[in-house]
Protein backbone atom coordinates (compact mmCIF):
# COMPACT_ATOMS: atom_id res chain seq x y z
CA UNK A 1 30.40 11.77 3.04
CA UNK A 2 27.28 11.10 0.62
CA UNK A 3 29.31 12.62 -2.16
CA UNK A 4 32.23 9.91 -1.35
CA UNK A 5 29.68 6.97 -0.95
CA UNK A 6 27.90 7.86 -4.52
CA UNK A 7 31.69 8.03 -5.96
CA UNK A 8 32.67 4.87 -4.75
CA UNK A 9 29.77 2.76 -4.60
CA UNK A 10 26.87 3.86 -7.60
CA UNK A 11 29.02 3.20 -10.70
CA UNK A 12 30.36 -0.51 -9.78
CA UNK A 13 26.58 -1.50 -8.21
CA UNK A 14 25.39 -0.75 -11.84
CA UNK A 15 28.14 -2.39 -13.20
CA UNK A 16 28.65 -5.77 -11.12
CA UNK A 17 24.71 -6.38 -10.46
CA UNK A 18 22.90 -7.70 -13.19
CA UNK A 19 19.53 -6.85 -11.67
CA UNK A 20 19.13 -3.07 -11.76
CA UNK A 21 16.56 -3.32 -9.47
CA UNK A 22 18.76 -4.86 -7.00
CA UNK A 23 21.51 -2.04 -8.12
CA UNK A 24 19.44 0.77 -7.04
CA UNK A 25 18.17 -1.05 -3.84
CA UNK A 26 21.69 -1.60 -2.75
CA UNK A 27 22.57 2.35 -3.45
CA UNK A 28 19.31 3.43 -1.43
CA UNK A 29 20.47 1.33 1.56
CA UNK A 30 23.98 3.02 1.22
CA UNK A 31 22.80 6.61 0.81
CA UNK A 32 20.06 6.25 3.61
CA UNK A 33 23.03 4.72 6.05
CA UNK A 34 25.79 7.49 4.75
CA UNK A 35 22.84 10.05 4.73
CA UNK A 36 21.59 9.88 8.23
CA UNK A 37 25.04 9.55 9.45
CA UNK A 38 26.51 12.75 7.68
CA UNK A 39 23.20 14.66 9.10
CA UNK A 40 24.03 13.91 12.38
CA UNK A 41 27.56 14.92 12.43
CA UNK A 42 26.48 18.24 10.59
CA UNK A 43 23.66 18.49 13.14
CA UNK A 44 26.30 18.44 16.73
CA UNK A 45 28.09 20.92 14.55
CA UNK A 46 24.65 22.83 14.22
CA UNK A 47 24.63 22.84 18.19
CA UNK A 48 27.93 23.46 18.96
CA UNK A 49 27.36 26.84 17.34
CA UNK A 50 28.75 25.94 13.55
CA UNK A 51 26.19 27.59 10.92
CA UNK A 52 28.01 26.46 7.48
CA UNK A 53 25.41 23.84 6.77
CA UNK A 54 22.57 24.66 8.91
CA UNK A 55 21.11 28.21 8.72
CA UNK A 56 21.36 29.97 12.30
CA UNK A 57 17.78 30.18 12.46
CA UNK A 58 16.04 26.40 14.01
CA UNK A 59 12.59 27.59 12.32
CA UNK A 60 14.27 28.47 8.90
CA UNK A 61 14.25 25.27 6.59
CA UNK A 62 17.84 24.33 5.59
CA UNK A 63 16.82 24.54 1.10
CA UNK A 64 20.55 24.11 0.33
CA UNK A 65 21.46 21.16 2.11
CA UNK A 66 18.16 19.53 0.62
CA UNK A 67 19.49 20.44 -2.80
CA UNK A 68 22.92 19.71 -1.98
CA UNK A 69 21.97 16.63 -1.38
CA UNK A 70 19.20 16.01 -3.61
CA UNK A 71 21.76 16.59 -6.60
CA UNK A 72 23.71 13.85 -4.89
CA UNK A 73 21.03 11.54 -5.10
CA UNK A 74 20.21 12.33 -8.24
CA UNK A 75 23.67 11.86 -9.96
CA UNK A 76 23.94 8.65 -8.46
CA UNK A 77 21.05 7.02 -9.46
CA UNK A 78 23.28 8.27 -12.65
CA UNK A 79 26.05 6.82 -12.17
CA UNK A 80 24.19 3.50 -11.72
CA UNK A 81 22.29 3.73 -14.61
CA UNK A 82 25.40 4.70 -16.40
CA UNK A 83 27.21 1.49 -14.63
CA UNK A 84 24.30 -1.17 -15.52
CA UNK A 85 24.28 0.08 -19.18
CA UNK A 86 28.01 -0.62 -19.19
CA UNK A 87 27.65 -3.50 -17.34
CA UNK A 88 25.27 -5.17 -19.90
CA UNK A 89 27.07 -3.92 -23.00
CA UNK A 90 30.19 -5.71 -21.72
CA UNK A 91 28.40 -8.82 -20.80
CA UNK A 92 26.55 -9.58 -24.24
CA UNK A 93 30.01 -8.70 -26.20
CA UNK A 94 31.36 -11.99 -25.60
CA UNK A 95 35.12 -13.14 -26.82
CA UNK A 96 35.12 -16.27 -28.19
CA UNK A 97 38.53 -17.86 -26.92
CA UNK A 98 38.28 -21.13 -29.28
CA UNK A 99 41.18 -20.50 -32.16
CA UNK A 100 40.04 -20.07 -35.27
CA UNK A 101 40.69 -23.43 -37.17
C-alpha cells in the first residue's frame, strides 16, 4: 500500500507544487495515513497467526519491515525531489506564443 501511495502520489506533488516544502509536507501526511493503515492490516494478519511480515516472535523487532519501508520513504522523498526539479525546469522554459513578425 505505501509502495502504491509513493508511486502515485511523490512524483506529481514535486511536480504540481511549486513550494517543495509544501511537496514534502503533503507526501509525509500521505505516507503517515497509508503507513499506519498498511501496519494495521499487516498487524490482524500478525494475530490471526500470518508470520510473512511480522517475525513469530512478539519480543523480536520486525528489522525488515523497518527497512522495507524505510527504502520506501526514502525513494519517495526521491521521486519528489525528482518531480519539483522537473517541475521548475518546465516552468522557467517558457514558449512564447506571439508569431514572430
Amino acid at each position: 500500500m505505501i509502495a502504491a501511495a509513493t508511486i502515485l502520489f511523490a512524483f506529481p506533488l514535486g511536480f504540481f507544487l511549486r513550494n517543495r516544502l509544501a511537496a514534502y509536507v503533503a507526501y509525509i501526511a500521505i505516507f503517515a495515513y497509508c503507513f499506519t493503515f498498511q501496519t494495521l492490516y499487516l498487524l490482524r494478519s500478525w494475530v490471526g497467526d500470518s508470520h510473512q511480515a511480522f517475525p513469530a516472535d512478539p519480543d523480536a523487532l520486525p528489522f525488515g519491515y523497518l527497512g522495507v519501508t524505510a527504502g520506501i520513504y526514502a525513494v519517495g522523498f526521491l521521486l519528489v525531489t525528482i518531480g519539483h526539479r522537473v517541475g521548475a525546469k518546465r516552468r522557467t522554459h517558457a514558449v512564447d506564443l506571439d508569431p514572430v513578425q
